[in-house]
PDB file of N, CA and C in Angstrom:
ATOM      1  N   UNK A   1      10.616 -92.018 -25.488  1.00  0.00           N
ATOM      2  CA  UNK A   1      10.952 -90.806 -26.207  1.00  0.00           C
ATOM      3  C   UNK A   1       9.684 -89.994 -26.443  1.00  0.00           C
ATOM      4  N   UNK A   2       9.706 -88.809 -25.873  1.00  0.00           N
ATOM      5  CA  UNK A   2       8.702 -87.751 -25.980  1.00  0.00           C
ATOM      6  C   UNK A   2       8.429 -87.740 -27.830  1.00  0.00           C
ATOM      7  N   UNK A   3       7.169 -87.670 -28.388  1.00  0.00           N
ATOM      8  CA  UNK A   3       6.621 -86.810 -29.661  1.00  0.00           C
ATOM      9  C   UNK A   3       6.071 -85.620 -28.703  1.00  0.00           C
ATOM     10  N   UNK A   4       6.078 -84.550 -29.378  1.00  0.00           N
ATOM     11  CA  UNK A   4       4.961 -83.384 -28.934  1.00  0.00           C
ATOM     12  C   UNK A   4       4.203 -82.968 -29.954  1.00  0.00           C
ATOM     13  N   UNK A   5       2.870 -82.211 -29.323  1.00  0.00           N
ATOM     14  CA  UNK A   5       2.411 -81.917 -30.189  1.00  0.00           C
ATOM     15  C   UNK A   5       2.091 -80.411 -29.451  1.00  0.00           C
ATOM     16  N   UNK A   6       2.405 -79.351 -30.736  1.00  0.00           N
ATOM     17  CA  UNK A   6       2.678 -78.220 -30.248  1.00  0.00           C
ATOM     18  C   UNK A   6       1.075 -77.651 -30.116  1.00  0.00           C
ATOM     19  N   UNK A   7       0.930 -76.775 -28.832  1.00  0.00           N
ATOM     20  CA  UNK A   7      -0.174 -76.211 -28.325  1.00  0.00           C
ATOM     21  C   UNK A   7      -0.116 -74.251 -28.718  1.00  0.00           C
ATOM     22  N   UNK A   8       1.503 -74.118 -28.972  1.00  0.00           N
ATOM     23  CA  UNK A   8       1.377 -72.178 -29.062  1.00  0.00           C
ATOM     24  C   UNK A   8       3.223 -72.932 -29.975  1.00  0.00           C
ATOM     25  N   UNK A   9       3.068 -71.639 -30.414  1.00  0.00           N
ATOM     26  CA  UNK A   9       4.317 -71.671 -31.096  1.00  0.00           C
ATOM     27  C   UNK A   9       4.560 -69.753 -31.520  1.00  0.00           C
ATOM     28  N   UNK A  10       5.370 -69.084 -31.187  1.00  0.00           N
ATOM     29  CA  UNK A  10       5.652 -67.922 -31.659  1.00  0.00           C
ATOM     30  C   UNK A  10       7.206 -67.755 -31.782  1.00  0.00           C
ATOM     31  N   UNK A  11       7.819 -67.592 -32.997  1.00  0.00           N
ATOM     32  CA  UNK A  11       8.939 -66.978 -32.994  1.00  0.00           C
ATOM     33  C   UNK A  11       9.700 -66.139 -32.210  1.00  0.00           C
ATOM     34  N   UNK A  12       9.278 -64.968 -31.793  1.00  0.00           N
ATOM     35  CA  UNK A  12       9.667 -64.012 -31.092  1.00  0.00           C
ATOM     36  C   UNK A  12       8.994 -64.517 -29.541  1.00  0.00           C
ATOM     37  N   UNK A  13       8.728 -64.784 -29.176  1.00  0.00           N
ATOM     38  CA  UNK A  13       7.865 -65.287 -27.508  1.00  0.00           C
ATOM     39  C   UNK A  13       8.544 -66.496 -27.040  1.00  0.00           C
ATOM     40  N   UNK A  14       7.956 -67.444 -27.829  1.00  0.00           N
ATOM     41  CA  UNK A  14       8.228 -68.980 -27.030  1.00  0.00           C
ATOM     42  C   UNK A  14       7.073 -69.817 -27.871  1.00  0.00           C
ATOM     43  N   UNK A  15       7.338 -70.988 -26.988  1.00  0.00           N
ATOM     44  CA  UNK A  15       6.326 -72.086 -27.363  1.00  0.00           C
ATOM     45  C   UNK A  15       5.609 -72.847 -26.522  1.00  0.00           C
ATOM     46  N   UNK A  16       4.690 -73.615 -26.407  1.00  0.00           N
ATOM     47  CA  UNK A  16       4.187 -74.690 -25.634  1.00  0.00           C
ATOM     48  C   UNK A  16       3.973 -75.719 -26.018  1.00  0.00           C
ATOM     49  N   UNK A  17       4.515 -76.861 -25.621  1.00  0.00           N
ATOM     50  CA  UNK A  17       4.138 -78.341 -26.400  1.00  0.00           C
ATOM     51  C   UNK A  17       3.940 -79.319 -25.529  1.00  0.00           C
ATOM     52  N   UNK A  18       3.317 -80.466 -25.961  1.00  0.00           N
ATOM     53  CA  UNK A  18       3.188 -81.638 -25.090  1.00  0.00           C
ATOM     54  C   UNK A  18       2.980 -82.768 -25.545  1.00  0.00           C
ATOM     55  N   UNK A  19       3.815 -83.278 -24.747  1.00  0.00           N
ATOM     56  CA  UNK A  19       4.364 -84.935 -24.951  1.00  0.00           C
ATOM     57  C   UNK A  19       2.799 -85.931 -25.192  1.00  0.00           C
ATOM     58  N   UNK A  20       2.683 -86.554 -26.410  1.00  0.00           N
ATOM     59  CA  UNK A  20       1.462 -87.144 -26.674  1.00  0.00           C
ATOM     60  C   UNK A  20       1.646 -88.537 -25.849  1.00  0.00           C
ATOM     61  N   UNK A  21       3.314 -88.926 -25.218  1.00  0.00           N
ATOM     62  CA  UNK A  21       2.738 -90.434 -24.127  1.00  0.00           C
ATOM     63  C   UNK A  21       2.899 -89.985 -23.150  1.00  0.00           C
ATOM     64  N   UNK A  22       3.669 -89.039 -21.920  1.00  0.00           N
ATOM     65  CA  UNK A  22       3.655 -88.447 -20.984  1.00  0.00           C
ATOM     66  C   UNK A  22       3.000 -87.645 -20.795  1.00  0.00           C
ATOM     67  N   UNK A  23       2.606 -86.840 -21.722  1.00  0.00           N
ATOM     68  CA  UNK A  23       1.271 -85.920 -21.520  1.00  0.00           C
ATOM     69  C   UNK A  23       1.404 -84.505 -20.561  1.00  0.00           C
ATOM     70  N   UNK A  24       3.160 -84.611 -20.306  1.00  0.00           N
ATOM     71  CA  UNK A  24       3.785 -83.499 -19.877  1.00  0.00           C
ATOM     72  C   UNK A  24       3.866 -82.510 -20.780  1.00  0.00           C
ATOM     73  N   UNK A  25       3.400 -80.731 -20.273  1.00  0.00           N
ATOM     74  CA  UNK A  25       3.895 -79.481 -21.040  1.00  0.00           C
ATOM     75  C   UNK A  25       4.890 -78.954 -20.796  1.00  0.00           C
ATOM     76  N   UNK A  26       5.107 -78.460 -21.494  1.00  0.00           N
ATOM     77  CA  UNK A  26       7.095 -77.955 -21.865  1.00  0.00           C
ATOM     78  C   UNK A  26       6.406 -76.873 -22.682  1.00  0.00           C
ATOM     79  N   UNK A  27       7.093 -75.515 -21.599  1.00  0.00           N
ATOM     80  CA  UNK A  27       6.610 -74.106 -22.055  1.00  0.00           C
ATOM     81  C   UNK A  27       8.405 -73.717 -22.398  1.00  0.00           C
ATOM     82  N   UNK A  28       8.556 -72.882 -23.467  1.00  0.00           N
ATOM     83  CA  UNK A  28       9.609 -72.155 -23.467  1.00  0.00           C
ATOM     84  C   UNK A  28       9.200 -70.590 -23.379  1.00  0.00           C
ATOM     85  N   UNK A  29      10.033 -70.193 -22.559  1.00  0.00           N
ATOM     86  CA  UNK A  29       9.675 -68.595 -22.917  1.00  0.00           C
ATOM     87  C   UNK A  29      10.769 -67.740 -22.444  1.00  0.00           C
ATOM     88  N   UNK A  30      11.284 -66.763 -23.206  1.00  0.00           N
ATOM     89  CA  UNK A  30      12.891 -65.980 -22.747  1.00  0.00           C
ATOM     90  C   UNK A  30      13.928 -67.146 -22.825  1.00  0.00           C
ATOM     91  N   UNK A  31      14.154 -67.066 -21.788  1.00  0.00           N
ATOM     92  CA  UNK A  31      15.790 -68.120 -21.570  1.00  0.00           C
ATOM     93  C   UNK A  31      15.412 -68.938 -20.792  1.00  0.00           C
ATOM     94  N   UNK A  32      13.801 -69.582 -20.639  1.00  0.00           N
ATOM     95  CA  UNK A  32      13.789 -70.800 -19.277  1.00  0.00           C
ATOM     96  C   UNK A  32      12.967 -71.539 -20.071  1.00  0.00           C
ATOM     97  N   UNK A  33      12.836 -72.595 -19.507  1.00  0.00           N
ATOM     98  CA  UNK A  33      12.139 -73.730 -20.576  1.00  0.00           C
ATOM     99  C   UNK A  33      11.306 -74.249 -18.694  1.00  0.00           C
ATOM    100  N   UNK A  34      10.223 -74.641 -18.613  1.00  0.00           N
ATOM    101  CA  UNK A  34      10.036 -75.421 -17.808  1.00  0.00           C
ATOM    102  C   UNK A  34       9.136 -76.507 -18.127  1.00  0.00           C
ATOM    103  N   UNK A  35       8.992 -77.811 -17.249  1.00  0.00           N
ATOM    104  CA  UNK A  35       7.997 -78.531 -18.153  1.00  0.00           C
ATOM    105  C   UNK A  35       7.069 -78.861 -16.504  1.00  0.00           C
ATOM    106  N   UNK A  36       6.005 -79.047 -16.995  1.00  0.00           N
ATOM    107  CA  UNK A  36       4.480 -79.391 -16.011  1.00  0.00           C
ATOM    108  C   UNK A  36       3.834 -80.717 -16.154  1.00  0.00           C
ATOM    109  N   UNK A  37       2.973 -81.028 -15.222  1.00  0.00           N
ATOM    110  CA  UNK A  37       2.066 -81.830 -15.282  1.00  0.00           C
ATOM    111  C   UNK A  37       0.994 -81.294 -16.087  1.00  0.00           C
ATOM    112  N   UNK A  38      -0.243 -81.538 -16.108  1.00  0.00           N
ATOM    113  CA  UNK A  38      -1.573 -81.067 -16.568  1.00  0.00           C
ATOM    114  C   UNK A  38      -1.988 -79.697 -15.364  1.00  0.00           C
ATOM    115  N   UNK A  39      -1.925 -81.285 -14.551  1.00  0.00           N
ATOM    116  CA  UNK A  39      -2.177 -80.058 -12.762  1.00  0.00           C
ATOM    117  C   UNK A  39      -1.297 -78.890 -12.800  1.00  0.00           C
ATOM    118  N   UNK A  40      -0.480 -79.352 -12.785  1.00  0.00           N
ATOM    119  CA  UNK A  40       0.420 -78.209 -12.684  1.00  0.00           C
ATOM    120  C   UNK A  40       0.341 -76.940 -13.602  1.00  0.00           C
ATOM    121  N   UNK A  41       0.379 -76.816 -14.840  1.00  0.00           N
ATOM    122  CA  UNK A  41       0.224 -76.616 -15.593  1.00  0.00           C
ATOM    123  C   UNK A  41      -0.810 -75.192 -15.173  1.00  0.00           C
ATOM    124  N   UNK A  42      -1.930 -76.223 -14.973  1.00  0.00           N
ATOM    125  CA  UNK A  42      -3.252 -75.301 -14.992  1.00  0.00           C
ATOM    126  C   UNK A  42      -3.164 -74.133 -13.541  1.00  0.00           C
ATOM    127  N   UNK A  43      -2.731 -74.715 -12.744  1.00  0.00           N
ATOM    128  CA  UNK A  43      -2.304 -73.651 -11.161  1.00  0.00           C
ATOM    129  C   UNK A  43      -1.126 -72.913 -11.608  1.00  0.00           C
ATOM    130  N   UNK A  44      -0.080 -73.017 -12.672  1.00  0.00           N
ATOM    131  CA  UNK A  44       1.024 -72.100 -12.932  1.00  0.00           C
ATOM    132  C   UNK A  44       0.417 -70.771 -13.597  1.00  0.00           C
ATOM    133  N   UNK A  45      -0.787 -70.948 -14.161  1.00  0.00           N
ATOM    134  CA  UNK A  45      -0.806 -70.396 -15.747  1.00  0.00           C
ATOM    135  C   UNK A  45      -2.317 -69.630 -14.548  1.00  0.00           C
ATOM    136  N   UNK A  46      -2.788 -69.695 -13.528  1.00  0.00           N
ATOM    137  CA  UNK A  46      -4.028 -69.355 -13.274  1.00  0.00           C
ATOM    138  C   UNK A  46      -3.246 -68.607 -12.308  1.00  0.00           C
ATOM    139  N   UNK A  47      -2.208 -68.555 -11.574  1.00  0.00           N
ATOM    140  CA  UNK A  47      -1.375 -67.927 -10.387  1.00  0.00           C
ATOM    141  C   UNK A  47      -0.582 -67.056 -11.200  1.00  0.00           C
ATOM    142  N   UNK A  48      -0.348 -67.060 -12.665  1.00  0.00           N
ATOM    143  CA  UNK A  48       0.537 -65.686 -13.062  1.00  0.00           C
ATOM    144  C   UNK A  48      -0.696 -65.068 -13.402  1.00  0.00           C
ATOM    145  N   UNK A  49      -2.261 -65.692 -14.169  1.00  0.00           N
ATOM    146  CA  UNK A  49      -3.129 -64.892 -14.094  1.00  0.00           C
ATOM    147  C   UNK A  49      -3.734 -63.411 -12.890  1.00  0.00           C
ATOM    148  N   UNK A  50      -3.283 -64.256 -11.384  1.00  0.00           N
ATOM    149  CA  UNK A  50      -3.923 -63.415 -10.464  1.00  0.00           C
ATOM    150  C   UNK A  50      -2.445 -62.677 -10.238  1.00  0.00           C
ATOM    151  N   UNK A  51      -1.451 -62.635 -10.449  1.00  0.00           N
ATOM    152  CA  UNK A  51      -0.360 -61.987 -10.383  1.00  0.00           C
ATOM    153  C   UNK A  51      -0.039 -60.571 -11.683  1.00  0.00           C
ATOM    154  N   UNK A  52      -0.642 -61.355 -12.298  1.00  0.00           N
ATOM    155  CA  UNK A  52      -0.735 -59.863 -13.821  1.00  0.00           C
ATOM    156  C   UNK A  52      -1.804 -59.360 -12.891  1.00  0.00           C
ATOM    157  N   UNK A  53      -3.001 -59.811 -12.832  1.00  0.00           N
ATOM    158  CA  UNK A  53      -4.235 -58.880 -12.410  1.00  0.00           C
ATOM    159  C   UNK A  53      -3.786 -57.809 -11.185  1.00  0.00           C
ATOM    160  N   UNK A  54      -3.039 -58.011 -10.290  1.00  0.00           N
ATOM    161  CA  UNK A  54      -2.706 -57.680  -9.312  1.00  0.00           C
ATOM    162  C   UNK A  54      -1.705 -56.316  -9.476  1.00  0.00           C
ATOM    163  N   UNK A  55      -1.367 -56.452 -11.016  1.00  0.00           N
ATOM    164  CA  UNK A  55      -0.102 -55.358 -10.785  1.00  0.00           C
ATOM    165  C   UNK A  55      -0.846 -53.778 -11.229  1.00  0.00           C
ATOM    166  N   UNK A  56       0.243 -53.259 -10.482  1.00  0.00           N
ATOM    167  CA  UNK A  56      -0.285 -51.592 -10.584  1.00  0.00           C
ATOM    168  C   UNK A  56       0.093 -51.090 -12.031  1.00  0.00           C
ATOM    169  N   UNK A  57      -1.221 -50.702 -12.475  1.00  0.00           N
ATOM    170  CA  UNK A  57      -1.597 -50.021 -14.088  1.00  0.00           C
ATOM    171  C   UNK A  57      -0.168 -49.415 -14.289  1.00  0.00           C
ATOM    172  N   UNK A  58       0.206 -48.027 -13.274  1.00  0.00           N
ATOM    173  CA  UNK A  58       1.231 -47.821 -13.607  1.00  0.00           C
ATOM    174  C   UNK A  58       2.709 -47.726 -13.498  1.00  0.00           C
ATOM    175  N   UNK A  59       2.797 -49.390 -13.241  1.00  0.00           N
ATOM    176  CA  UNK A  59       4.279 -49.681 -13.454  1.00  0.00           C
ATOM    177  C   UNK A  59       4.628 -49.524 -15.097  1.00  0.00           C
ATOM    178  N   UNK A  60       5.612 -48.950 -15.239  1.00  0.00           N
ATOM    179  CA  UNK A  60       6.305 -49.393 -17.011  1.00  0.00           C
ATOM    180  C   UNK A  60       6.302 -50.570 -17.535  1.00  0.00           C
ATOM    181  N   UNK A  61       5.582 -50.679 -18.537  1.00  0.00           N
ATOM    182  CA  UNK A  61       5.907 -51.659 -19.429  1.00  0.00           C
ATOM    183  C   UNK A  61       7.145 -52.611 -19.776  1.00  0.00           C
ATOM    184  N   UNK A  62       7.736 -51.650 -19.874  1.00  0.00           N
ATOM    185  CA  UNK A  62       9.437 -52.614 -19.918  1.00  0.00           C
ATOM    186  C   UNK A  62      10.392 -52.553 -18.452  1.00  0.00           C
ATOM    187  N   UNK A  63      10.164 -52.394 -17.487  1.00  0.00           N
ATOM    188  CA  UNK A  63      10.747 -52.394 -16.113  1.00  0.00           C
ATOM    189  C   UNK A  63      10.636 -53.539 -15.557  1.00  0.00           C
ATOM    190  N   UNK A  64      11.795 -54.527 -16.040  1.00  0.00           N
ATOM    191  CA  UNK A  64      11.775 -55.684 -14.696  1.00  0.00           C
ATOM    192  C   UNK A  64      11.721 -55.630 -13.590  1.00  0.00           C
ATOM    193  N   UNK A  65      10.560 -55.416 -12.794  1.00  0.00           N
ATOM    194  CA  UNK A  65      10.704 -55.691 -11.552  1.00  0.00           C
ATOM    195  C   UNK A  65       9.423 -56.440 -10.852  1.00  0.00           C
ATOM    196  N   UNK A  66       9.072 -57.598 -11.933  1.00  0.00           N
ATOM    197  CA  UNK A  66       7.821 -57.888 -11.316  1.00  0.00           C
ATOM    198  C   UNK A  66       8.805 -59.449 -10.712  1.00  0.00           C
ATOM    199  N   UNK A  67       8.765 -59.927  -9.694  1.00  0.00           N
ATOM    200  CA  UNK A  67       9.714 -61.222  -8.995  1.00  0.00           C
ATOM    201  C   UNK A  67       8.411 -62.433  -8.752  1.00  0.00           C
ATOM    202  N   UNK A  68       8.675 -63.366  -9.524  1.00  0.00           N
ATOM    203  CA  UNK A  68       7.764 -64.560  -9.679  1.00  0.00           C
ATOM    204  C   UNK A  68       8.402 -65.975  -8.922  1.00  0.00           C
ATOM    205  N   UNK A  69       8.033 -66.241  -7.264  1.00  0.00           N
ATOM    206  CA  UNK A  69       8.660 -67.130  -7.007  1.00  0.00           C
ATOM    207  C   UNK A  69       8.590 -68.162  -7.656  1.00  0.00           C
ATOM    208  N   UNK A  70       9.800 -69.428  -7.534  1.00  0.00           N
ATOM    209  CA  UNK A  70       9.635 -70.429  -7.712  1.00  0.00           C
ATOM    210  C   UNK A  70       9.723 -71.596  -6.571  1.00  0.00           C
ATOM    211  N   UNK A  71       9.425 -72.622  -6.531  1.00  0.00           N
ATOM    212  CA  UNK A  71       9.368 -73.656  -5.412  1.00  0.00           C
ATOM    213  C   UNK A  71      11.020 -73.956  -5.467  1.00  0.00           C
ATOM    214  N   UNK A  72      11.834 -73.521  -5.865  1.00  0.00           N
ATOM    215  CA  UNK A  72      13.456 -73.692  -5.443  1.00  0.00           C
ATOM    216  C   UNK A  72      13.896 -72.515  -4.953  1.00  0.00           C
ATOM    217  N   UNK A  73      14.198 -72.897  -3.982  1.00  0.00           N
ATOM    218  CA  UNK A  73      14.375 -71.842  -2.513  1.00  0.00           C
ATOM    219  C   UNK A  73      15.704 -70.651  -3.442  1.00  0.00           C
ATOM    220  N   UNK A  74      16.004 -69.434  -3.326  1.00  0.00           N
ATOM    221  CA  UNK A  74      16.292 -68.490  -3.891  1.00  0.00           C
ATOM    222  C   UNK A  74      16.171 -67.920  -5.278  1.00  0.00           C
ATOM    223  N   UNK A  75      15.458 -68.650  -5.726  1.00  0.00           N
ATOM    224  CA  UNK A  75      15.744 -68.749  -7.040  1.00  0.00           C
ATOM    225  C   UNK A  75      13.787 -68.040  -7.965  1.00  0.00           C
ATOM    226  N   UNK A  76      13.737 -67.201  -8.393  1.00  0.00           N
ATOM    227  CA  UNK A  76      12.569 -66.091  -9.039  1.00  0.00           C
ATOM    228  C   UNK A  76      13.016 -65.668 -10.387  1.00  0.00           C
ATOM    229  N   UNK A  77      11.482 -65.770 -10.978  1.00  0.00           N
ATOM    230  CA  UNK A  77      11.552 -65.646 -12.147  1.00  0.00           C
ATOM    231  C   UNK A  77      11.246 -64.024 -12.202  1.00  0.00           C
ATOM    232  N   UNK A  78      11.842 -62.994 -13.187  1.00  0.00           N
ATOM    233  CA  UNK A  78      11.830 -61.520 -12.743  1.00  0.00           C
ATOM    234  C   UNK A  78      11.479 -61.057 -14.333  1.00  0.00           C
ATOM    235  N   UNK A  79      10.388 -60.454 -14.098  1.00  0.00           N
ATOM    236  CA  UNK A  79       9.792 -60.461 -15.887  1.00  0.00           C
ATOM    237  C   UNK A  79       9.128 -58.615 -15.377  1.00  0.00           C
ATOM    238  N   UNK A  80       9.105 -58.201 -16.709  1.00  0.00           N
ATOM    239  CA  UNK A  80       8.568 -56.784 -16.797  1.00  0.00           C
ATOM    240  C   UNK A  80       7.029 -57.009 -17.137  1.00  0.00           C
ATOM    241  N   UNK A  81       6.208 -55.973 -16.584  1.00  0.00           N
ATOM    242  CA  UNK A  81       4.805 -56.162 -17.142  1.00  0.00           C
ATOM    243  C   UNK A  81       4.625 -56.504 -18.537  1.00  0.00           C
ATOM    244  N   UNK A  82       5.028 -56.264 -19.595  1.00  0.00           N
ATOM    245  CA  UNK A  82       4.833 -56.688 -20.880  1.00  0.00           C
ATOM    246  C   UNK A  82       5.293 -57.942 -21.087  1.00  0.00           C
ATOM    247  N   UNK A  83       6.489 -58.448 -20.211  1.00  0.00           N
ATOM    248  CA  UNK A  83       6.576 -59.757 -20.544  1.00  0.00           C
ATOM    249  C   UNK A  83       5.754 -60.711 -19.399  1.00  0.00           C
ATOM    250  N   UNK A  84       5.580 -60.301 -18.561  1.00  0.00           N
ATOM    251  CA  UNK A  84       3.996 -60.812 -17.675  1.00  0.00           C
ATOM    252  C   UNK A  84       2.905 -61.072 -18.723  1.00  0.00           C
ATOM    253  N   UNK A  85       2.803 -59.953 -19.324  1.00  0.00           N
ATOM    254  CA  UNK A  85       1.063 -60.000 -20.390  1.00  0.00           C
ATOM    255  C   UNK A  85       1.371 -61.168 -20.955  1.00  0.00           C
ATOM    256  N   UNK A  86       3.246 -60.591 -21.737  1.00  0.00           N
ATOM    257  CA  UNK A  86       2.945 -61.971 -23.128  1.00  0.00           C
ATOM    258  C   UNK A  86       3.046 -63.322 -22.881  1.00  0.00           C
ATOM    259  N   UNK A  87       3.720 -63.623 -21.150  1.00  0.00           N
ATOM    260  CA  UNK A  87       4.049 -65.057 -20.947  1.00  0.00           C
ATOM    261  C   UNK A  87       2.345 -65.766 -20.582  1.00  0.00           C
ATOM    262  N   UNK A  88       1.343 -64.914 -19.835  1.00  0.00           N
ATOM    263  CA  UNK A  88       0.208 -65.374 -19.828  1.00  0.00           C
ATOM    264  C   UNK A  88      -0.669 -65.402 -20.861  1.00  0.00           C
ATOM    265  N   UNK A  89      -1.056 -64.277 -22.030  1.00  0.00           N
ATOM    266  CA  UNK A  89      -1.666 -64.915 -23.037  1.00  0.00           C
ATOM    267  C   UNK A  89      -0.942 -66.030 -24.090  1.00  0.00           C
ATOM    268  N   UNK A  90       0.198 -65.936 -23.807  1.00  0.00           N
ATOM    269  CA  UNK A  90       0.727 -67.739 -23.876  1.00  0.00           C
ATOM    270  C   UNK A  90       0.474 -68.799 -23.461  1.00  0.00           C
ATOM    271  N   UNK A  91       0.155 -68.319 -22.572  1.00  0.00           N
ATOM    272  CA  UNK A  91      -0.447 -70.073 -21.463  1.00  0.00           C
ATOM    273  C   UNK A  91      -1.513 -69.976 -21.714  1.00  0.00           C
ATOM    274  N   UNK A  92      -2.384 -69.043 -21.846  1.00  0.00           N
ATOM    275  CA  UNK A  92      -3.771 -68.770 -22.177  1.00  0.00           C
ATOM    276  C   UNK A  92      -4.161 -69.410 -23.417  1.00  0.00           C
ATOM    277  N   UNK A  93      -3.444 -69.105 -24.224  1.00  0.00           N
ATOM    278  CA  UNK A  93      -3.497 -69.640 -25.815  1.00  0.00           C
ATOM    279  C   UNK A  93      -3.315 -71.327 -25.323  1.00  0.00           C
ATOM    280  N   UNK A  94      -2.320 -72.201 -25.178  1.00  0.00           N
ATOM    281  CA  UNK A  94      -2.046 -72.554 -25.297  1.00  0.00           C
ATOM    282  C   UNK A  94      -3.024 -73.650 -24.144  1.00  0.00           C
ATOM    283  N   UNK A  95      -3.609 -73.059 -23.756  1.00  0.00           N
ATOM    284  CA  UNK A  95      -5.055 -73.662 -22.601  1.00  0.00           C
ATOM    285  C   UNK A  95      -6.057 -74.172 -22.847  1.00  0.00           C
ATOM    286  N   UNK A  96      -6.559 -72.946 -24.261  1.00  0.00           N
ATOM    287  CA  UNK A  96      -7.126 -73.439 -25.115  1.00  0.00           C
ATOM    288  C   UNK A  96      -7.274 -74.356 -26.049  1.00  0.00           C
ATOM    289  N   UNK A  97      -6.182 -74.374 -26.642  1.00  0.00           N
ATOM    290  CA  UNK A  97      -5.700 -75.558 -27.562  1.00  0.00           C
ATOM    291  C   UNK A  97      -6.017 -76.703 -26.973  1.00  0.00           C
ATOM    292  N   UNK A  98      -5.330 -76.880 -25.461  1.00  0.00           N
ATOM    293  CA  UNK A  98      -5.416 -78.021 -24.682  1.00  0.00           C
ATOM    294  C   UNK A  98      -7.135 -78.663 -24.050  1.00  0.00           C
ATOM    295  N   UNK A  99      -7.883 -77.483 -24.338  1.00  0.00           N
ATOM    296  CA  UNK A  99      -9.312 -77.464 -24.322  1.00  0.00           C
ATOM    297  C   UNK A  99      -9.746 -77.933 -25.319  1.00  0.00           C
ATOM    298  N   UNK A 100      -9.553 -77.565 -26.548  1.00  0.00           N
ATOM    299  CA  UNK A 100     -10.475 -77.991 -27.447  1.00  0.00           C
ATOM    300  C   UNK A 100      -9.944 -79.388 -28.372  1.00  0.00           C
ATOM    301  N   UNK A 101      -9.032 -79.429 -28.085  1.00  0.00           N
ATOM    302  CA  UNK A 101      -8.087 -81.274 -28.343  1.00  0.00           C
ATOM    303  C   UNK A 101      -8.714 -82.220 -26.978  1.00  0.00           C
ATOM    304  N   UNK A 102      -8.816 -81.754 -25.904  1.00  0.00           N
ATOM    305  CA  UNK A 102      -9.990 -82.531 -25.102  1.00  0.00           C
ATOM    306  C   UNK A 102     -11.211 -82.873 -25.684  1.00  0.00           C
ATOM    307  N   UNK A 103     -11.740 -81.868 -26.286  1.00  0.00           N
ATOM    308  CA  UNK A 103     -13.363 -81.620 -26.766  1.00  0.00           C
ATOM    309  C   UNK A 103     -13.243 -82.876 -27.824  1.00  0.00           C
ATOM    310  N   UNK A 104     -12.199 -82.801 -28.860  1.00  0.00           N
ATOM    311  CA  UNK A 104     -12.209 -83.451 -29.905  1.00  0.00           C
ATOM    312  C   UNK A 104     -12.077 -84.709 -29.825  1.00  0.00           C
ATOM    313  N   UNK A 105     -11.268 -84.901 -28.405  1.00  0.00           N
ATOM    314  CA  UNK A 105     -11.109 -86.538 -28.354  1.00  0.00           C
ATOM    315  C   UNK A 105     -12.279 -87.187 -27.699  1.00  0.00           C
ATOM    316  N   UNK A 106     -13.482 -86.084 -27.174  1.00  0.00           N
ATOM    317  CA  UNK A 106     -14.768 -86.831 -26.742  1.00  0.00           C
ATOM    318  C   UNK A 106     -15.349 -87.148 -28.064  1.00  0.00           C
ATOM    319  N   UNK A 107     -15.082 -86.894 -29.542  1.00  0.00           N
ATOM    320  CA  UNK A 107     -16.220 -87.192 -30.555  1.00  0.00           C
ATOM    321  C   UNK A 107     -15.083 -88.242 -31.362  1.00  0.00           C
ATOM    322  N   UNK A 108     -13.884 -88.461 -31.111  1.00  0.00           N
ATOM    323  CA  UNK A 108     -13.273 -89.211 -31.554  1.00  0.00           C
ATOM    324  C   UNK A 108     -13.385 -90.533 -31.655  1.00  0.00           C
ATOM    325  N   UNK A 109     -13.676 -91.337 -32.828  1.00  0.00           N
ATOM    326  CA  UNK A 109     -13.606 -93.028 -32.834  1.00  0.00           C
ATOM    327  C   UNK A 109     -12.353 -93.501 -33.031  1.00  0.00           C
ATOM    328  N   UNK A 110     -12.170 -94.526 -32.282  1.00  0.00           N
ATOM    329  CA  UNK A 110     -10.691 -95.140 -32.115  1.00  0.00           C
ATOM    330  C   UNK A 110     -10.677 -96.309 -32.915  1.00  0.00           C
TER     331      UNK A 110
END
């Protein structure tokens, strides 16, 4: 049985948490929940990075039409630039956390 321990938490956005014995992340955000490895994790959250960077200044803010494949054949995640920004400084946040709970468990006595 998964405990988590939460890495982002926002009411209105989503959350990120992870399993303290599987050590799997479980992002919620909108209506999809997905869960990652570490690896994984870190190539999801660095590939929507170069995918925000990539988009043209002036698309609208609220216009879904940015299409985010997924590794299941028809199937894309379709988010508007603003929800692009907010799903990556989510993972971003939540990167960090996962950074500095690393840091802490190097000064940690067991």
């Amino acid at each position: 049985m998964c405990h988590y321990q939460t890495l982002y938490h926002d009411d209105s956005l989503g959350y990120a948490v992870r399993c303290n014995e599987c050590e799997k992340i479980q992002l919620g955000y909108g209506n999809m929940v997905i869960t990652f490895s570490q690896e994984d994790f870190d190539a999801f959250r660095s590939w929507l990075v170069r995918i925000r960077d990539e988009q043209d200044p002036a698309i609208s803010s609220g216009l879904r039409c940015i299409l985010i494949p997924t590794p299941c054949e028809g199937m894309k995640l379709l988010l508007s630039k603003r929800e692009l920004d907010e799903f990556v400084v989510m993972l971003e946040t939540a990167d960090n956390e996962l950074q500095s709970l690393a840091l802490l468990k190097l000064f940690s006595v067991d």
